[in-house]
Protein backbone atom coordinates (compact mmCIF):
# COMPACT_ATOMS: atom_id res chain seq x y z
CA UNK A 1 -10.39 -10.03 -13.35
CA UNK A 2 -13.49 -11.58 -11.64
CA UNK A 3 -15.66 -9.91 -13.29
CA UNK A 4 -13.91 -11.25 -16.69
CA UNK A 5 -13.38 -14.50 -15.78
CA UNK A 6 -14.81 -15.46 -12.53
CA UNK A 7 -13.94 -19.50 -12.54
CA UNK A 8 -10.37 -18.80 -13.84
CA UNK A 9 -7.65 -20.12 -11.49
CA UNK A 10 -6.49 -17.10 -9.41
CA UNK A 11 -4.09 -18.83 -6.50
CA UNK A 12 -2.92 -22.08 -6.65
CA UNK A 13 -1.05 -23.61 -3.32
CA UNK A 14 -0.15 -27.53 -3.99
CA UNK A 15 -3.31 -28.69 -4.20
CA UNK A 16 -5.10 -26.40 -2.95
CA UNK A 17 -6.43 -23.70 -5.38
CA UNK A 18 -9.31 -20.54 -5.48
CA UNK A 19 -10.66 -18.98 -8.50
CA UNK A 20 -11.00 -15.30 -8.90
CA UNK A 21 -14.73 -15.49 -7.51
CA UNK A 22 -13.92 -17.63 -4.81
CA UNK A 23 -10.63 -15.25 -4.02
CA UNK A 24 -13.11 -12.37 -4.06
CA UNK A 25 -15.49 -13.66 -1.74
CA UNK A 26 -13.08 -14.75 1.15
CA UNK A 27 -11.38 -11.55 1.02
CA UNK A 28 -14.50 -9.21 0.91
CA UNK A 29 -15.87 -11.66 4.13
CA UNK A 30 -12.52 -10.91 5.83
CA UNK A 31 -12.21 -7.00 4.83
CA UNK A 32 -16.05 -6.31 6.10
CA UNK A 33 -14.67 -8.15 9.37
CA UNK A 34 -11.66 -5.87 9.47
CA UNK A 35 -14.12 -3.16 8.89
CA UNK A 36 -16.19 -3.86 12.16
CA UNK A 37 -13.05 -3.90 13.28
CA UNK A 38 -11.57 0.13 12.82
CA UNK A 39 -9.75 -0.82 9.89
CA UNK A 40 -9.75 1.55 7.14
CA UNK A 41 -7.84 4.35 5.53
CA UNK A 42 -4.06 4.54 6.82
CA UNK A 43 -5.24 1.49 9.58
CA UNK A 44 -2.04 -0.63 10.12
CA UNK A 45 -2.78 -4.30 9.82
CA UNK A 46 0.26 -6.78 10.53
CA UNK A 47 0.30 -9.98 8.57
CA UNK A 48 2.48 -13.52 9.18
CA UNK A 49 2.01 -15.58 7.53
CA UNK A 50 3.55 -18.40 5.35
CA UNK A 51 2.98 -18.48 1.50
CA UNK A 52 -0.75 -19.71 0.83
CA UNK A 53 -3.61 -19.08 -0.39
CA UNK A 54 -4.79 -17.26 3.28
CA UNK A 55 -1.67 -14.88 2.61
CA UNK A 56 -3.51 -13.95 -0.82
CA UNK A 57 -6.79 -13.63 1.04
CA UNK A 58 -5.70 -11.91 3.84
CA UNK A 59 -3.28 -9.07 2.07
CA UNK A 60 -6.62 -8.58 -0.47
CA UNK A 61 -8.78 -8.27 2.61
CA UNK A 62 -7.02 -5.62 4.29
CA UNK A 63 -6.64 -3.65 1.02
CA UNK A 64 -9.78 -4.13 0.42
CA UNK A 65 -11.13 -2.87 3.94
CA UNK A 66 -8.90 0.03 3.36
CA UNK A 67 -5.80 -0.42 5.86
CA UNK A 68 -2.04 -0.61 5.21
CA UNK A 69 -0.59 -4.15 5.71
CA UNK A 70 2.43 -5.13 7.52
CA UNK A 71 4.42 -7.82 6.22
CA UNK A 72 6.39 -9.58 8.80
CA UNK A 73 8.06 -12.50 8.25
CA UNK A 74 7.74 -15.60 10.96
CA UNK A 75 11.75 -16.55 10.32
CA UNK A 76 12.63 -13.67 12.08
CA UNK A 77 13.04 -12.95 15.97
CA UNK A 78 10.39 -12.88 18.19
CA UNK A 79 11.74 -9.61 19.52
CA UNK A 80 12.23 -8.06 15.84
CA UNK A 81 8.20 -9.03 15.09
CA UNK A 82 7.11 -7.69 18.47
CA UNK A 83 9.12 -4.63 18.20
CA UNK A 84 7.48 -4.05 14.23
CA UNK A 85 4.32 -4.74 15.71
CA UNK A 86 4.80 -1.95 18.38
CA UNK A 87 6.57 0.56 15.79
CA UNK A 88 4.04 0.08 13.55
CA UNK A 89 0.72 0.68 15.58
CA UNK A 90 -0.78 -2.36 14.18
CA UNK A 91 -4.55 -2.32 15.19
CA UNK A 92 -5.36 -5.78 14.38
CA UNK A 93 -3.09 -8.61 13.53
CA UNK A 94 -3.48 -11.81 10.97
CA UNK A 95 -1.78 -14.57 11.28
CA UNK A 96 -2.44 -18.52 10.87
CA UNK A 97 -3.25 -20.65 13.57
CA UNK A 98 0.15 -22.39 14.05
CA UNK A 99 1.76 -19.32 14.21
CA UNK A 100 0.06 -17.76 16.82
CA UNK A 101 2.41 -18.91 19.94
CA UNK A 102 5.02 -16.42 18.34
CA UNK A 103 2.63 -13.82 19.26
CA UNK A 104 1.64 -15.19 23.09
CA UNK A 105 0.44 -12.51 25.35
CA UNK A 106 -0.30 -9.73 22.58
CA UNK A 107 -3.39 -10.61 22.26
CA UNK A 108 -4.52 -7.90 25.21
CA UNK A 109 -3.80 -5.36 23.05
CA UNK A 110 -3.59 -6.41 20.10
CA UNK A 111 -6.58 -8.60 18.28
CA UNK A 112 -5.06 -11.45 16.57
CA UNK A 113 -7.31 -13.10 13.99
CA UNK A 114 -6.14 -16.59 13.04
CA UNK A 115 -6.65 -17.21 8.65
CA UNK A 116 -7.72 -20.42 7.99
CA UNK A 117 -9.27 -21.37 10.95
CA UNK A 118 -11.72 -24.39 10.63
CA UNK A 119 -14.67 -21.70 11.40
CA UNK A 120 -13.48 -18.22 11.42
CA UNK A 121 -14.98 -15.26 12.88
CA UNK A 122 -15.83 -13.33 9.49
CA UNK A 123 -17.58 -16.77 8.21
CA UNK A 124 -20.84 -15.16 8.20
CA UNK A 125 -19.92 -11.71 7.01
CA UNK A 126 -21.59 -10.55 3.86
CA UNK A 127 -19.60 -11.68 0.68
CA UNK A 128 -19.99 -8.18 -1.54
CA UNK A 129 -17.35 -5.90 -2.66
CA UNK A 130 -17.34 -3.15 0.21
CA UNK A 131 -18.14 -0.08 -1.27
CA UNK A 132 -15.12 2.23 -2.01
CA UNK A 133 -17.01 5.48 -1.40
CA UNK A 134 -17.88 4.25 2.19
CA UNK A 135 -14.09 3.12 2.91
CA UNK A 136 -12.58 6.92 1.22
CA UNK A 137 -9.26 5.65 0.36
CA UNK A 138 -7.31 8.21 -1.96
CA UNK A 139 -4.02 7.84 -3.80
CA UNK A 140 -2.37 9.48 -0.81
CA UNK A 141 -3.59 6.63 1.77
CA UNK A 142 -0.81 3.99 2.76
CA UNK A 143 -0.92 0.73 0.82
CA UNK A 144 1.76 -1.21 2.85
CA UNK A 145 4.45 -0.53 5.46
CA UNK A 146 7.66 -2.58 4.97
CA UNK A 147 10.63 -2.38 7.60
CA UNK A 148 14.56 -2.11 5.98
CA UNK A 149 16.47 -4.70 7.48
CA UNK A 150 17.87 -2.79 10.38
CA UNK A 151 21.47 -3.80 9.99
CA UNK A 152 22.32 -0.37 11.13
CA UNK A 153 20.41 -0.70 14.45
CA UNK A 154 16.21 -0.92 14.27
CA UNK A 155 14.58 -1.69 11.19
CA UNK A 156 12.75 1.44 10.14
CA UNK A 157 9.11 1.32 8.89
CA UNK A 158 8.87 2.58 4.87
CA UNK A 159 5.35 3.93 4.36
CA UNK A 160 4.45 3.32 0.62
CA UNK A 161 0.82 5.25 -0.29
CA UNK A 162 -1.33 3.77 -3.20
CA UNK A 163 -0.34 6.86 -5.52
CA UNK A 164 3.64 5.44 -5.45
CA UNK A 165 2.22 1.83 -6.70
CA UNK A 166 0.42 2.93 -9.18
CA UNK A 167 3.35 4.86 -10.41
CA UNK A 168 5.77 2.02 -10.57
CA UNK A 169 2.43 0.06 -12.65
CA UNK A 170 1.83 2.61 -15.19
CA UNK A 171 5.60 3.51 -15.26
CA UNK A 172 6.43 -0.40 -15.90
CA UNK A 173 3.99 -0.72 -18.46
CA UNK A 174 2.34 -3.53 -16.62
């Protein structure tokens, strides 16, 4: 879709908007900064964050650098998120700024890397698709982990690969 219409509106958040070309950069910035650091193929990246336009960025961005992301959702318990986190082997962790306090003393071991910080780290990163061949991911290579709601004792991680996405796309006739 960039390449087709690069100024089109691709996420719009109140008033607050990126177009496909703008999308594109910010994520590739962000996914050659995940790349520098270990993400790629079946890497677990944890994500909380509310719905914005740094959620779109940052769930491109690890995609794009190759890893799995981790949804997890800042409503729920501290202990739940920490325990995901832990269960999940998340290598690095995204998150926005204001959230950050949920994750206090993880940081040790476990990078967290605040979206939408006023300068952030991957500012200066190059801007360029990364180049699939170098990243390797196959149909076979996680997409996403999401956890079932655990109402039976611990949520249990679901790994979903690529292949079963693009299954429920062609399947869907999307």
């Amino acid at each position: 879709q960039v390449v087709r219409t690069p100024q089109a509106m691709a996420v719009v958040d109140g008033d607050r908007q990126l177009c496909y070309e703008e999308l594109n950069w910010r994520a590739n910035q962000l996914a050659h900064y995940l790349r520098k650091m270990g993400v790629g193929p079946d890497a677990h990246v944890g994500i909380c964050v509310e719905r914005s336009l740094e959620m779109v960025v940052g769930l491109l961005a690890i995609l794009k650098a190759g890893g799995a992301y981790v949804p997890l959702d800042s409503a729920y318990p501290v202990e739940r998120l920490r325990w995901m986190l832990e269960d999940s082997g998340a290598t690095v962790l995204l998150t926005q700024e204001h959230l950050q306090g949920i994750f206090a003393g993880l940081s040790d071991a476990l990078p967290v890397v605040a979206l939408a910080a006023a300068a952030p780290a991957w500012k200066d990163e190059r801007d360029t698709n990364p180049e699939r061949d170098i990243i390797g991911v196959a149909a076979e290579h996680l997409a996403y982990v999401i956890y079932t709601s655990g109402s039976a004792g611990l949520p249990k991680g679901v790994m979903v690969p690529h292949r079963a996405i693009n299954r429920l796309v062609l399947n869907n006739g999307y």
